[in-house]
N, C-alpha and C. Protein backbone atom coordinates (compact mmCIF):
# COMPACT_ATOMS: atom_id res chain seq x y z
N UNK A 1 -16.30 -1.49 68.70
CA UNK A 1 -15.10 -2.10 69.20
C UNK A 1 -14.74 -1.47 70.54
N UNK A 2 -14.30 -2.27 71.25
CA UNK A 2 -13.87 -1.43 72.72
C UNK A 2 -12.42 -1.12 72.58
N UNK A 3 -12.09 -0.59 73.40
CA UNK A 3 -10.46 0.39 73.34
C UNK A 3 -9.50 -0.79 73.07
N UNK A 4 -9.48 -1.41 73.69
CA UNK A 4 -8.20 -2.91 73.89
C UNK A 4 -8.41 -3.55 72.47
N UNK A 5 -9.75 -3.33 71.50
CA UNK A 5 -9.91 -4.26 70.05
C UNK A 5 -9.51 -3.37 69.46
N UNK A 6 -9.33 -1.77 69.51
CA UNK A 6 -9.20 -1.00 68.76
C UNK A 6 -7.92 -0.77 68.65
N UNK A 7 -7.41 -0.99 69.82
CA UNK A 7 -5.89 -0.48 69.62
C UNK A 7 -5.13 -1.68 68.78
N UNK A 8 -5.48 -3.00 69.00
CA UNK A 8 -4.78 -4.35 68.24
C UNK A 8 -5.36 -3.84 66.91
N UNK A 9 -6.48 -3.71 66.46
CA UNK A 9 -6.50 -3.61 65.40
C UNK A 9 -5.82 -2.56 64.64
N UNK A 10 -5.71 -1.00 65.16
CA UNK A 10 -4.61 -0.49 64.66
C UNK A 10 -3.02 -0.97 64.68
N UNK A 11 -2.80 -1.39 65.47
CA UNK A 11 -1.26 -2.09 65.29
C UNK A 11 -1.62 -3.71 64.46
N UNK A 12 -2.38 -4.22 64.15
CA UNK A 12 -2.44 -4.97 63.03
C UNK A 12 -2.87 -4.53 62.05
N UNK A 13 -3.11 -3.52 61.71
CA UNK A 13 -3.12 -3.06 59.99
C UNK A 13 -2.10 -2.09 60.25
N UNK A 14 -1.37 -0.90 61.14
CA UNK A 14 -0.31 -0.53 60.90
C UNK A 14 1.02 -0.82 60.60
N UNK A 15 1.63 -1.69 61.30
CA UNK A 15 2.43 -2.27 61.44
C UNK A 15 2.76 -3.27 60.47
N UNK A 16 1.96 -4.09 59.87
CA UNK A 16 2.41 -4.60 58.99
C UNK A 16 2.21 -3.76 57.43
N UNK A 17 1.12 -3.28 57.44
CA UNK A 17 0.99 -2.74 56.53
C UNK A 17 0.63 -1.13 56.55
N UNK A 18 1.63 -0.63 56.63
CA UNK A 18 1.92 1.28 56.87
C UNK A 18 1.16 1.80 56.01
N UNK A 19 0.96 1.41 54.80
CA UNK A 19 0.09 2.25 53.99
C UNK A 19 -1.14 2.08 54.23
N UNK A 20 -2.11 1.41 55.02
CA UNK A 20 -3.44 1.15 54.81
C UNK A 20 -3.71 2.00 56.16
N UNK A 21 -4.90 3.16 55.57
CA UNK A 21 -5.65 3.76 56.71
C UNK A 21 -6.16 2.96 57.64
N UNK A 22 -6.56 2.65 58.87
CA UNK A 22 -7.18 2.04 59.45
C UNK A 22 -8.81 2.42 59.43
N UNK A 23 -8.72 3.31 59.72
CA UNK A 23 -10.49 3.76 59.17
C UNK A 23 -10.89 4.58 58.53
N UNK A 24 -12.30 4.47 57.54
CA UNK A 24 -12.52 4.62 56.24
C UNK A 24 -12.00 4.08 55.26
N UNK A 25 -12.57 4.50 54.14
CA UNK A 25 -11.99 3.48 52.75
C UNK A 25 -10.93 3.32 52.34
N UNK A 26 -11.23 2.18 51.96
CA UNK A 26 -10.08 1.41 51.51
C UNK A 26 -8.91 2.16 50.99
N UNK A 27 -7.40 1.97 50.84
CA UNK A 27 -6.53 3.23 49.99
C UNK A 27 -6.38 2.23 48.71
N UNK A 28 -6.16 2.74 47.82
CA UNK A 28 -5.17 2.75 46.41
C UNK A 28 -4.09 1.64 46.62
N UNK A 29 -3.48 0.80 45.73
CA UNK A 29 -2.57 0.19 45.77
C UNK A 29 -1.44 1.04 46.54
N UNK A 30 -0.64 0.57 47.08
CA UNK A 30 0.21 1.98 47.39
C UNK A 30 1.91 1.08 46.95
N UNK A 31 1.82 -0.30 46.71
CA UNK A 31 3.30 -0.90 46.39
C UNK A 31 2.62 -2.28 45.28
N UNK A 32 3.39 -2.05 44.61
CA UNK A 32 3.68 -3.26 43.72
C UNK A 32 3.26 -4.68 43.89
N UNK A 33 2.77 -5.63 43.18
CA UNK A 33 2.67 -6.85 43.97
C UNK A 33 3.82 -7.49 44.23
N UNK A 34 4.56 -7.91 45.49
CA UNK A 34 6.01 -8.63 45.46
C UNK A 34 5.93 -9.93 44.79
N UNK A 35 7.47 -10.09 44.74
CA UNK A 35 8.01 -11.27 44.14
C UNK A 35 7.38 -12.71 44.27
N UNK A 36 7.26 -12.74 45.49
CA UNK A 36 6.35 -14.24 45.93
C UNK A 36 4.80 -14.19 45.49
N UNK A 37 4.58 -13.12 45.32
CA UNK A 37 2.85 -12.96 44.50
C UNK A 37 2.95 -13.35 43.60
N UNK A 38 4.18 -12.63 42.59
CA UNK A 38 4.39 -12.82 41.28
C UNK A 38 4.62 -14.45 41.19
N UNK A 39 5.81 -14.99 42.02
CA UNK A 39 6.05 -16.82 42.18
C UNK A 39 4.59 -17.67 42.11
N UNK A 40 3.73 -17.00 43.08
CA UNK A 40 2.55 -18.26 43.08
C UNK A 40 1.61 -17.48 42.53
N UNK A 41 1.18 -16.39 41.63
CA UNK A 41 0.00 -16.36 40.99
C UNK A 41 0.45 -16.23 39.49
N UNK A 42 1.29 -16.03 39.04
CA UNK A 42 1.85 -16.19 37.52
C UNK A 42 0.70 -15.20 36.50
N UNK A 43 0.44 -16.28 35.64
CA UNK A 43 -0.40 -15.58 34.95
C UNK A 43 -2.06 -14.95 35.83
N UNK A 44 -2.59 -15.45 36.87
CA UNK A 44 -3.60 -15.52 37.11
C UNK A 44 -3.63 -13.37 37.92
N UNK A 45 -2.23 -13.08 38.71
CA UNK A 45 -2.10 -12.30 39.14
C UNK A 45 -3.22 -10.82 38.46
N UNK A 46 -2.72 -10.56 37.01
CA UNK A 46 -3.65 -9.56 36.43
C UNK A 46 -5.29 -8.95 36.61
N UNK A 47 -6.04 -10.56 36.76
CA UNK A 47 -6.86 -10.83 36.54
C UNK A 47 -7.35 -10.59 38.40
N UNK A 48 -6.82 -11.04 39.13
CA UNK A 48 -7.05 -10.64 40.73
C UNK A 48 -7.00 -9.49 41.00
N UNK A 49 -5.84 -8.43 40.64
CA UNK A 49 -6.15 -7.27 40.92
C UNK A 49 -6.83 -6.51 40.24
N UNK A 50 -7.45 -6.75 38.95
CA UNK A 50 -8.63 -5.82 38.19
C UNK A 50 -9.67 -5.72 38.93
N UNK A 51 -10.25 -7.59 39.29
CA UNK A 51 -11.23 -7.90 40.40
C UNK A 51 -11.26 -7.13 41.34
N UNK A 52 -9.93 -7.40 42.08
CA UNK A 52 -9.73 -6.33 43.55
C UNK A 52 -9.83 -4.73 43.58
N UNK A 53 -9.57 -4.44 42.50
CA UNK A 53 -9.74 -2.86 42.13
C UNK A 53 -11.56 -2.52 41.70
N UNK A 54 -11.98 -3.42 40.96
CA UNK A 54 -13.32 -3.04 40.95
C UNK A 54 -14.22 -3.21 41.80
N UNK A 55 -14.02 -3.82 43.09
CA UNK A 55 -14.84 -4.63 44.43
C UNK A 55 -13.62 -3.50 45.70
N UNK A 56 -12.46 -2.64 45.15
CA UNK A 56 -12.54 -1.71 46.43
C UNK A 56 -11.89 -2.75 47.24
N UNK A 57 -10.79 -3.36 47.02
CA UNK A 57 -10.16 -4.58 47.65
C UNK A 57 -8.48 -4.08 47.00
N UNK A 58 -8.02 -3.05 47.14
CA UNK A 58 -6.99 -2.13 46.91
C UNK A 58 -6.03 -1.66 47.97
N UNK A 59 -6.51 -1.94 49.38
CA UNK A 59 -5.04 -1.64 50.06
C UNK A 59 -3.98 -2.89 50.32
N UNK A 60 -2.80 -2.74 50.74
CA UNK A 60 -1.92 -3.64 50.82
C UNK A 60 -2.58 -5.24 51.59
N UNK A 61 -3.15 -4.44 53.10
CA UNK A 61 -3.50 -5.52 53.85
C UNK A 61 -4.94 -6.72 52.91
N UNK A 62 -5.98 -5.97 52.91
CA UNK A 62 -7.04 -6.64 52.08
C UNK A 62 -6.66 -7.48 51.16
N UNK A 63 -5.22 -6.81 50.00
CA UNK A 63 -5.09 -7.42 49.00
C UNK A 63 -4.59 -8.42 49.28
N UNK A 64 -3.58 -8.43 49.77
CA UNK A 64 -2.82 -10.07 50.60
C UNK A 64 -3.55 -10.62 51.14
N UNK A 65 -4.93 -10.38 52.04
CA UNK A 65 -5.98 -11.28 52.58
C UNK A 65 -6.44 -12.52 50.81
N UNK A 66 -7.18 -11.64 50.31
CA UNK A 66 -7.67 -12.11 48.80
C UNK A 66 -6.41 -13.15 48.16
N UNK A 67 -5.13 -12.69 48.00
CA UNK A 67 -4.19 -14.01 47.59
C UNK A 67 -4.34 -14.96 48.13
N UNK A 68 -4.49 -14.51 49.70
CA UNK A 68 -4.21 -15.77 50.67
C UNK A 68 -5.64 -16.79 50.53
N UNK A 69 -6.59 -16.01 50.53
CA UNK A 69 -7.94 -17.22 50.64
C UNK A 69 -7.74 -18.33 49.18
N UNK A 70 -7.17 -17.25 48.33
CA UNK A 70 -6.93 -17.78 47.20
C UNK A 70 -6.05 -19.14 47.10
N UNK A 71 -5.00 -19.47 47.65
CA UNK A 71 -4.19 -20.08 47.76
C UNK A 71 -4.76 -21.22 49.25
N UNK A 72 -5.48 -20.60 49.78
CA UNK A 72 -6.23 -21.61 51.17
C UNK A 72 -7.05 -22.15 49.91
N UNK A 73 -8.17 -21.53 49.55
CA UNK A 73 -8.99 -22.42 48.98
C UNK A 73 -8.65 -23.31 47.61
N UNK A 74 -7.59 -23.04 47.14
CA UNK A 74 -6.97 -23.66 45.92
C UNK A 74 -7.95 -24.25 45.04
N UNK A 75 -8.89 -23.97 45.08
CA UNK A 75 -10.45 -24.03 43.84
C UNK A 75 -9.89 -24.62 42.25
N UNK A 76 -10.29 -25.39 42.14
CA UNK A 76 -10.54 -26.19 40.47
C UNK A 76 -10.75 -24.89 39.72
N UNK A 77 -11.01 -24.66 38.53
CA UNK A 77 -11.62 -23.87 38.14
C UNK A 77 -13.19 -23.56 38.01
N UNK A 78 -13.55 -22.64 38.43
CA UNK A 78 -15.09 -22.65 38.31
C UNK A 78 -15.34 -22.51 39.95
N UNK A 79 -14.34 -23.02 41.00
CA UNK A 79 -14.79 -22.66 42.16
C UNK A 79 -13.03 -21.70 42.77
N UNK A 80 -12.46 -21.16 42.13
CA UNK A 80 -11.04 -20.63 42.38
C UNK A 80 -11.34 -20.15 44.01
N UNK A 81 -11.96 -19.49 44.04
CA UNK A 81 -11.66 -18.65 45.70
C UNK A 81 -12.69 -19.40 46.34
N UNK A 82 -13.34 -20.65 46.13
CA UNK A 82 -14.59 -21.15 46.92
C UNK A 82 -15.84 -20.48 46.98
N UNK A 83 -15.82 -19.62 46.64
CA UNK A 83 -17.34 -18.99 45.89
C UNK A 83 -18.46 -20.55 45.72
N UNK A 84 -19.25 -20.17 46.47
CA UNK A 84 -20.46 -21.49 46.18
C UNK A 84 -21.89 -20.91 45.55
N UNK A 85 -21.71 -19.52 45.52
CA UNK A 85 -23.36 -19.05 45.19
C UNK A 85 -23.27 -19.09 43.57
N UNK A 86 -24.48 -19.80 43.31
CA UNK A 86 -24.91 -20.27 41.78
C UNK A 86 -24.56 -19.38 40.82
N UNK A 87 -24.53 -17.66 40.83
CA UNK A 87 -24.11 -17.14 40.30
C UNK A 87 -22.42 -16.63 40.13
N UNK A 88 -21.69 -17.45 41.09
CA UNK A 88 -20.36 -17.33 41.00
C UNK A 88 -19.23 -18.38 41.14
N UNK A 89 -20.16 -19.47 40.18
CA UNK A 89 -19.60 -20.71 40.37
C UNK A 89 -19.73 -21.00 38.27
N UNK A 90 -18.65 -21.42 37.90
CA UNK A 90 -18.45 -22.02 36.61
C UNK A 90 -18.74 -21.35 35.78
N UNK A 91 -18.78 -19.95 35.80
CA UNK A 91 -18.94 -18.62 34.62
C UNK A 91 -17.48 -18.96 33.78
N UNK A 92 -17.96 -18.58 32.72
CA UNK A 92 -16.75 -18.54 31.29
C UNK A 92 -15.71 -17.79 32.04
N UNK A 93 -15.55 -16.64 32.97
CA UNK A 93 -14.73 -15.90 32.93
C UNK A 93 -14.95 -15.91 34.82
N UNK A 94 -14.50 -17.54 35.08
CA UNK A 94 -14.54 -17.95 36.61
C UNK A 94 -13.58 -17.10 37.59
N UNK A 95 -12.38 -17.25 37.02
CA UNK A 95 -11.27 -16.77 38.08
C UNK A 95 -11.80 -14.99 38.39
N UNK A 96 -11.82 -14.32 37.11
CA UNK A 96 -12.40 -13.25 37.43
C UNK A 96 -13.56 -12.80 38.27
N UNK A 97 -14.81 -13.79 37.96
CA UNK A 97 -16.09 -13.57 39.06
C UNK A 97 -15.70 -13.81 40.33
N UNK A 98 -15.09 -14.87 40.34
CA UNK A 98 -14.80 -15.76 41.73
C UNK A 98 -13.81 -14.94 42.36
N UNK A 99 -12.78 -14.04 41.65
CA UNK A 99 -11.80 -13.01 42.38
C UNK A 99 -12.83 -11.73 43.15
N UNK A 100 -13.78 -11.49 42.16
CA UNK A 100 -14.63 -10.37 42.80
C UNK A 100 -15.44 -10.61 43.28
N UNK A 101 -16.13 -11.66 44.05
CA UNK A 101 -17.27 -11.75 44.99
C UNK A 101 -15.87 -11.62 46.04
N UNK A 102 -15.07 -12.57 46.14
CA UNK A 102 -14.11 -12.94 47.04
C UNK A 102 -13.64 -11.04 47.90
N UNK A 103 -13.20 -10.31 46.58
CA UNK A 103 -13.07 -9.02 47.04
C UNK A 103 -14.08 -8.58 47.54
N UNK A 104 -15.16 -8.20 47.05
CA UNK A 104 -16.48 -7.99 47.72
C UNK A 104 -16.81 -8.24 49.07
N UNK A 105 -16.63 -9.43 49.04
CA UNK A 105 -16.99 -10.20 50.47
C UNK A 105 -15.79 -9.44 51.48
N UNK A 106 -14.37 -9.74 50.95
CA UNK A 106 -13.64 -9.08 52.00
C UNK A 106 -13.36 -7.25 52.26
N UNK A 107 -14.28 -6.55 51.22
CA UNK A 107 -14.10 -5.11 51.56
C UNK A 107 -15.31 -4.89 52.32
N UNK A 108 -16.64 -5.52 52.08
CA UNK A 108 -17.51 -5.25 53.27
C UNK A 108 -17.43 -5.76 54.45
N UNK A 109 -16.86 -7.01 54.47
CA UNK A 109 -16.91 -7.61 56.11
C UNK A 109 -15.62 -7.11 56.51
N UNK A 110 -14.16 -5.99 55.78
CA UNK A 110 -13.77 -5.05 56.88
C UNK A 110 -14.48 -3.79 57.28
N UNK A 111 -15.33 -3.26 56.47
CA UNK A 111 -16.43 -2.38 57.19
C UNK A 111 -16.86 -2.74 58.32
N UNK A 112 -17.45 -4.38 58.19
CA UNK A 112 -18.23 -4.38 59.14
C UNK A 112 -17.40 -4.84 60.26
N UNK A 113 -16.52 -5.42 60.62
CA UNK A 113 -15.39 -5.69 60.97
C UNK A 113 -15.09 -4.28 61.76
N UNK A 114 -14.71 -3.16 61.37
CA UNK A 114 -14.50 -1.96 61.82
C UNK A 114 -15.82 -1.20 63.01
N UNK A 115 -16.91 -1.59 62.38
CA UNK A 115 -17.85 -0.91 62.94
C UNK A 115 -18.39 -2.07 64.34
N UNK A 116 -17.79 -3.02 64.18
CA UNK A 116 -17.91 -4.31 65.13
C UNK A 116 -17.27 -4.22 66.42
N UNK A 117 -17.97 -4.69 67.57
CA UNK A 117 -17.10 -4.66 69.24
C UNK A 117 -16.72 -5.79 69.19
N UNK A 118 -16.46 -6.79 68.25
CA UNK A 118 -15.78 -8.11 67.99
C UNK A 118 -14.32 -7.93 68.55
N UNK A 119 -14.14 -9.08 69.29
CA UNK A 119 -12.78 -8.99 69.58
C UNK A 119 -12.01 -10.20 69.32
N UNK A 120 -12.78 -10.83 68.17
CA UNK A 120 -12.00 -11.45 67.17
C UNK A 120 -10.66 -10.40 65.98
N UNK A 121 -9.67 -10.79 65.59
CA UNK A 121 -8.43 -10.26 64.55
C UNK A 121 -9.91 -10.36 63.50
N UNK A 122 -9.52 -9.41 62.22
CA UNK A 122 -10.42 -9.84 60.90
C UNK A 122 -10.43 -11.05 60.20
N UNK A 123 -8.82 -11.69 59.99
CA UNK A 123 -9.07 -12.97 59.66
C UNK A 123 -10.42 -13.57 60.03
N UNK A 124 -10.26 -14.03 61.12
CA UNK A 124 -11.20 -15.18 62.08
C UNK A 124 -12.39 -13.91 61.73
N UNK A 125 -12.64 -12.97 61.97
CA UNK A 125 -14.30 -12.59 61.64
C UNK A 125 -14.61 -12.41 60.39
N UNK A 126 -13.72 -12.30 59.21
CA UNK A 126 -13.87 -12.92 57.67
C UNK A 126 -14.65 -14.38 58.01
N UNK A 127 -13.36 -15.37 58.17
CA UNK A 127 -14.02 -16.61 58.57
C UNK A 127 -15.09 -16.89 58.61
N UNK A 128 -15.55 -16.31 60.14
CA UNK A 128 -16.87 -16.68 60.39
C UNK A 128 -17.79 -16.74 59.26
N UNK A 129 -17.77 -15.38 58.26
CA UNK A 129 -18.89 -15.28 57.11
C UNK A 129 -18.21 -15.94 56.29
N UNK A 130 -17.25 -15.99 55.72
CA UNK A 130 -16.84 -16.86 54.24
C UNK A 130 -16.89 -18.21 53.94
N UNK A 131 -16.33 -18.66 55.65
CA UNK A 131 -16.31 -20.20 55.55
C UNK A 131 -16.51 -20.40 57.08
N UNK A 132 -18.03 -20.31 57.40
CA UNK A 132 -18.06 -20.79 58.65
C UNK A 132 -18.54 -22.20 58.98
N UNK A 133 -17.91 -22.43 60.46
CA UNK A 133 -17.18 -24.00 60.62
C UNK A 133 -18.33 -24.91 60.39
N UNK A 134 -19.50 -24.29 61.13
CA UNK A 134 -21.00 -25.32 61.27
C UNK A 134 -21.86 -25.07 59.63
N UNK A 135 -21.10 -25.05 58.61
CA UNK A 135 -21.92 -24.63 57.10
C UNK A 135 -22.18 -26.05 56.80
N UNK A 136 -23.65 -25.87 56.36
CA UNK A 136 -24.26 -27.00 56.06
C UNK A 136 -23.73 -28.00 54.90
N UNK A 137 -23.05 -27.26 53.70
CA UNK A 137 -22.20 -27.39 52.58
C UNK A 137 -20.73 -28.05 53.26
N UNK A 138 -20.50 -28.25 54.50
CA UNK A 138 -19.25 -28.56 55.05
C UNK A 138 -19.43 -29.86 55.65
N UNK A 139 -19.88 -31.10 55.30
CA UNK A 139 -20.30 -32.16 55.84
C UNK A 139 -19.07 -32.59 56.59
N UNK A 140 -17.69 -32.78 55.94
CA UNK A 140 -16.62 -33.24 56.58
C UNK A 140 -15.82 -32.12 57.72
N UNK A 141 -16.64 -31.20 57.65
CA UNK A 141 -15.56 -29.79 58.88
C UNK A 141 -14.44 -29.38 58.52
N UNK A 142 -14.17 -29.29 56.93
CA UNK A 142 -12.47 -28.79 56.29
C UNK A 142 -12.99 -27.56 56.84
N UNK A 143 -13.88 -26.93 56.72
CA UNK A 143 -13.84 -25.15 57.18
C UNK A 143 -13.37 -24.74 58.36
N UNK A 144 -13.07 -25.88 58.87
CA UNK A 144 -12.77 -25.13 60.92
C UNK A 144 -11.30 -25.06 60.63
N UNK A 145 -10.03 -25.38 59.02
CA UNK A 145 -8.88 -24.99 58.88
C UNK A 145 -8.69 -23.89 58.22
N UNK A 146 -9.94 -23.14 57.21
CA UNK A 146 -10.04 -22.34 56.74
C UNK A 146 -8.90 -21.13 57.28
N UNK A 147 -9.51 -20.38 58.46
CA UNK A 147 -8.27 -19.10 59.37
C UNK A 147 -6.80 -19.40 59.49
N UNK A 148 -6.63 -20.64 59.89
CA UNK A 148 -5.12 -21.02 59.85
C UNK A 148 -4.84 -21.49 58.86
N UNK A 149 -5.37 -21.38 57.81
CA UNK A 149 -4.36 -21.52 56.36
C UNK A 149 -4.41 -19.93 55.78
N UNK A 150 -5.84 -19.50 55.86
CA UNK A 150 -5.23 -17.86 55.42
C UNK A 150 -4.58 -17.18 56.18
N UNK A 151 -4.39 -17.39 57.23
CA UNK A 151 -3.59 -16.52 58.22
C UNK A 151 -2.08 -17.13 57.92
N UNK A 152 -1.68 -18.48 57.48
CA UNK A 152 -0.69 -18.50 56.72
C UNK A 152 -0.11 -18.73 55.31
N UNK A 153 -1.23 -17.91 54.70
CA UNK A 153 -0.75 -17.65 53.20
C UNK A 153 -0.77 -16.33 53.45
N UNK A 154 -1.57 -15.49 54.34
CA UNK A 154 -1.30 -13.91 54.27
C UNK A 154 0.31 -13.76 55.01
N UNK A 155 0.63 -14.23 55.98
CA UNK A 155 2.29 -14.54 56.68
C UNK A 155 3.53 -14.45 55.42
N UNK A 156 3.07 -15.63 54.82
CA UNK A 156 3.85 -16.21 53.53
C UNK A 156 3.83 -15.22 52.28
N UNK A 157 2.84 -14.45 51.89
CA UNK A 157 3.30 -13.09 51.19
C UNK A 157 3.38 -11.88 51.94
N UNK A 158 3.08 -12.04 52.71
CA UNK A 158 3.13 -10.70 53.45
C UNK A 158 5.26 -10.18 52.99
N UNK A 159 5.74 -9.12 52.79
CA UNK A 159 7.18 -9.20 52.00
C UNK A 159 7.90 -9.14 53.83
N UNK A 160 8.99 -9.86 53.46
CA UNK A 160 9.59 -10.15 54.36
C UNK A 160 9.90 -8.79 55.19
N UNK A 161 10.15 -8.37 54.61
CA UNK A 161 10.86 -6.90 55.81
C UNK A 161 9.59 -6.49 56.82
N UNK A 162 8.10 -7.04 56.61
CA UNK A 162 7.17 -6.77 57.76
C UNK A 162 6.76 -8.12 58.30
N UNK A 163 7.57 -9.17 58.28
CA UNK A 163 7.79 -10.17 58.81
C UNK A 163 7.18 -10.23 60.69
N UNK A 164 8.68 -9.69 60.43
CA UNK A 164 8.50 -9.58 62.06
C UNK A 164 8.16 -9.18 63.45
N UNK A 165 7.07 -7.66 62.28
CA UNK A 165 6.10 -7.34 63.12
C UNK A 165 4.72 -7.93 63.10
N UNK A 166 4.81 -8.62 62.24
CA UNK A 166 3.42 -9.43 62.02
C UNK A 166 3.52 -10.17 63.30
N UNK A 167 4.79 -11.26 63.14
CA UNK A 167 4.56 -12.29 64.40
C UNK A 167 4.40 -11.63 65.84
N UNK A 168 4.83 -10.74 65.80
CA UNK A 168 5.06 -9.84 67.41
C UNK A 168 3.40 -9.52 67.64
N UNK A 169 2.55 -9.46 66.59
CA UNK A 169 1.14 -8.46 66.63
C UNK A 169 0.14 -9.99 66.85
N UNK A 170 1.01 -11.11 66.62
CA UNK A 170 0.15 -12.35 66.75
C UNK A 170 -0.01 -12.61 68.25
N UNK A 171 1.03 -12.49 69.30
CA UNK A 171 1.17 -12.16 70.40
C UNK A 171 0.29 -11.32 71.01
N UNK A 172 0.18 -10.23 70.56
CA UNK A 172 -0.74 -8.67 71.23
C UNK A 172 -2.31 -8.97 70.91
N UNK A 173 -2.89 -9.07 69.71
CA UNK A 173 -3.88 -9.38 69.59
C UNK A 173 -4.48 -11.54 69.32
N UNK A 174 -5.03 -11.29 69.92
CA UNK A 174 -5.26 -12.76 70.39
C UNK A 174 -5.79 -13.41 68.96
N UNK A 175 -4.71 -13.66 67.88
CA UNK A 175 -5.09 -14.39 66.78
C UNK A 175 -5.06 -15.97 66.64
């Protein structure tokens, strides 16, 4: 990363989310899931953060990424987080697999993300690998809305009191 990606990216994982180291692993839950998590994942909530805890998808920021794709991709059952690989599609115990590739996917591509001179935000370089726009599986191009719906389901739980440094950091780093 060059100095100008490095510094947005520390003021976008600081700032909104104070507890998450910026580099090295992932931290520990460090707060509760809020109220609006609790509103739109109900019963399913339990079952996401076991996922997220065993795939290393445990700090504040990551974990709100994972709701949010969750709620972008709004998956039937059997495809919950859009998981398409044969082995993580329509298992007895879907929401759970499909929560932990989903974690998976998003605790390594912030590694790689970190170790990257990308001067894409992580959203958009998640993107690129999770749901990128030219995927052959994408005949109609829904994937080129993919970033701007998780970037506003992560907004939409993100808890209000870091509201308004989020939007200020949308400004600074070119999201």
């Amino acid at each position: 990363m060059n100095s100008r990606t490095q510094w947005c990216a520390a003021v976008l994982v600081a700032v909104q989310f104070p507890s998450v180291a910026y580099c090295g692993e992932p931290q520990p839950f460090h707060t509760a899931p809020t109220q609006e998590m609790k509103q739109h994942f109900h019963a399913e909530l339990p079952t996401i953060i076991e996922a997220a805890r065993a795939n290393h998808c445990t700090d504040d920021a990551l974990f709100t990424i994972l709701l949010a794709i969750r709620k972008a991709e709004n998956g039937r059952k059997g495809i919950e987080f859009g998981v398409l690989h044969p082995r993580a599609t329509h298992q007895a115990n879907s929401l759970r697999v499909q929560a932990g590739w989903c974690a998976a996917t998003i605790s390594k591509t912030y590694q790689r993300w970190q170790r990257s001179d990308s001067d894409l935000d992580f959203i958009a370089f998640l993107g690129n690998r999770y749901c990128p726009t030219e995927a052959t599986n994408d005949p109609t191009g829904l994937n080129k809305h993919w970033t701007k719906n998780v970037r506003h389901w992560t907004d939409k739980l993100t808890p209000q009191t870091r509201k308004a440094n989020l939007h200020k950091r949308l400004h600074i780093c070119k999201m």
